[in-house]
Protein backbone atom coordinates (compact mmCIF):
# COMPACT_ATOMS: atom_id res chain seq x y z
CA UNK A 1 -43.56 -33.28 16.31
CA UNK A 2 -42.18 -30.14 14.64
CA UNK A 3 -38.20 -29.75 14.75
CA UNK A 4 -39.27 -26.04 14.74
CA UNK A 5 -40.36 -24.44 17.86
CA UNK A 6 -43.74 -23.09 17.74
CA UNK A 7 -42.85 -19.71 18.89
CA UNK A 8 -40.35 -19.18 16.03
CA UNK A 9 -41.63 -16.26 13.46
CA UNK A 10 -41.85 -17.99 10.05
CA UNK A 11 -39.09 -16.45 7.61
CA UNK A 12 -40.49 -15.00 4.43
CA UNK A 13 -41.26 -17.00 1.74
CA UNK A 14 -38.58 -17.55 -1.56
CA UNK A 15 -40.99 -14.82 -3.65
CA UNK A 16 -41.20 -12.42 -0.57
CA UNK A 17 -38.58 -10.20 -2.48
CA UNK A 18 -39.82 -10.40 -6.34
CA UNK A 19 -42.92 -9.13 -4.11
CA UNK A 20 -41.80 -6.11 -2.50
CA UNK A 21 -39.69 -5.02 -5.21
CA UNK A 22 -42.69 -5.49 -7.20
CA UNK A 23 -44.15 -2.92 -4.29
CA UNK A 24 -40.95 -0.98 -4.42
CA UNK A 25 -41.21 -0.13 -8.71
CA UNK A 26 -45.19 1.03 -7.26
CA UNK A 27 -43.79 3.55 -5.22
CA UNK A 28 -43.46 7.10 -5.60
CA UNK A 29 -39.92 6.55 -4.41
CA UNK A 30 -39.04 4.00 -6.74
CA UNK A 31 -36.25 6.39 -8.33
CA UNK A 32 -34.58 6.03 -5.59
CA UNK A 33 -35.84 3.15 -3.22
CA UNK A 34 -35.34 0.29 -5.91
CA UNK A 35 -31.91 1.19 -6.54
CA UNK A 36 -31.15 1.19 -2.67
CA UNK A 37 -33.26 -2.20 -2.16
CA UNK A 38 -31.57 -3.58 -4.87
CA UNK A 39 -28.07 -2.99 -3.19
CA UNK A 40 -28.74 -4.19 -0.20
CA UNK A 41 -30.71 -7.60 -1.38
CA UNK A 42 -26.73 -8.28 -3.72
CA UNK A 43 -25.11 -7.72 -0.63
CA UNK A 44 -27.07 -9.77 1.85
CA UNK A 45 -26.99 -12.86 -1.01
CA UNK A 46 -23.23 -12.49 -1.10
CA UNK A 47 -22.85 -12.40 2.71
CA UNK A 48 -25.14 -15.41 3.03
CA UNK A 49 -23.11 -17.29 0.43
CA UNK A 50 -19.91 -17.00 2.80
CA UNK A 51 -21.99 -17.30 6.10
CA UNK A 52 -24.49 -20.49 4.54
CA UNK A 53 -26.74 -18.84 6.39
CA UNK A 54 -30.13 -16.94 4.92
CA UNK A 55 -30.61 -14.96 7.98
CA UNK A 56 -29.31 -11.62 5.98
CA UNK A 57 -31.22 -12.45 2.97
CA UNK A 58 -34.48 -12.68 5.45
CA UNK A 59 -33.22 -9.25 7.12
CA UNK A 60 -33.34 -7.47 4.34
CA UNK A 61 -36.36 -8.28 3.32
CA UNK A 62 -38.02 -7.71 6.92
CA UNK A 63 -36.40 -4.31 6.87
CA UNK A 64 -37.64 -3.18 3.45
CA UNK A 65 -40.97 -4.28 4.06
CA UNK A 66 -41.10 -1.97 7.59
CA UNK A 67 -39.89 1.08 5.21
CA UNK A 68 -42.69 -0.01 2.72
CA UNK A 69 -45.24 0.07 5.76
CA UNK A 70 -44.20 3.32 7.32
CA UNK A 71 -43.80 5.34 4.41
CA UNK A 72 -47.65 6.55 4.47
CA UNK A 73 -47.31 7.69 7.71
CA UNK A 74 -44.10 9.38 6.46
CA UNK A 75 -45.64 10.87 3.65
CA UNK A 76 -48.70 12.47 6.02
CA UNK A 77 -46.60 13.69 8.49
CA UNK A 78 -44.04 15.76 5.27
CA UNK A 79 -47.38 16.59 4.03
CA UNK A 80 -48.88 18.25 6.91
CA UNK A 81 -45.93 20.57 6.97
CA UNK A 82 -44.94 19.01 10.00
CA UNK A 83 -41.90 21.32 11.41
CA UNK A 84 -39.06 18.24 12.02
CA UNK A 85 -36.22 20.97 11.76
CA UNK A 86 -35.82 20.57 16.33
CA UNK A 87 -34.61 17.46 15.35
CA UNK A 88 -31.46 15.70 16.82
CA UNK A 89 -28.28 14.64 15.61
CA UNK A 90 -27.77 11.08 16.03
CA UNK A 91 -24.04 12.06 16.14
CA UNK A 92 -25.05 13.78 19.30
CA UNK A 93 -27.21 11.04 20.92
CA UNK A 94 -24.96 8.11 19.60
CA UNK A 95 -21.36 9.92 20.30
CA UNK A 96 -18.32 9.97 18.00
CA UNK A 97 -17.73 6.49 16.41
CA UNK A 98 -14.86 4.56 16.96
């Protein structure tokens, strides 16, 4: 018997970040996506240093992996000259922050 459950996701493996910043240096928005991916992975191994957790280390990696995913369909929808100026403000949807 497993002291996991079997409907827990598996976290990503030790190498999944030397892999997607591997993916990241590939990009044609490594100038500026490394830098920002490379931010956020010192801050989440600091916080999970002072939580002993590796739940932010994991997040980080899930995250950058979605923006690694979507950015195709990014990249076809700028490229179509797609009109995205009827956008909203999330300051408007959201409200004023405390």
């Amino acid at each position: 018997m497993s002291a996991q459950p079997d409907h827990a996701p598996v976290p990503p493996a030790p190498a999944a970040a030397a892999q997607l910043l591997a993916q990241l240096r590939e990009s044609s928005r490594a100038s500026t996506w490394v830098p920002a991916f490379e931010q956020d992975w010192a801050r989440a191994l600091e916080d999970s240093r002072h939580s002993y957790s590796l739940s932010p280390v994991h997040d980080v990696v899930r995250t950058w992996q979605s923006r690694l995913a979507a950015a195709p369909a990014v990249e076809a929808f700028l490229a179509d000259g797609c009109d995205d100026s009827d956008g909203v403000d999330l300051a408007d949807v959201l409200g004023p922050r405390p």
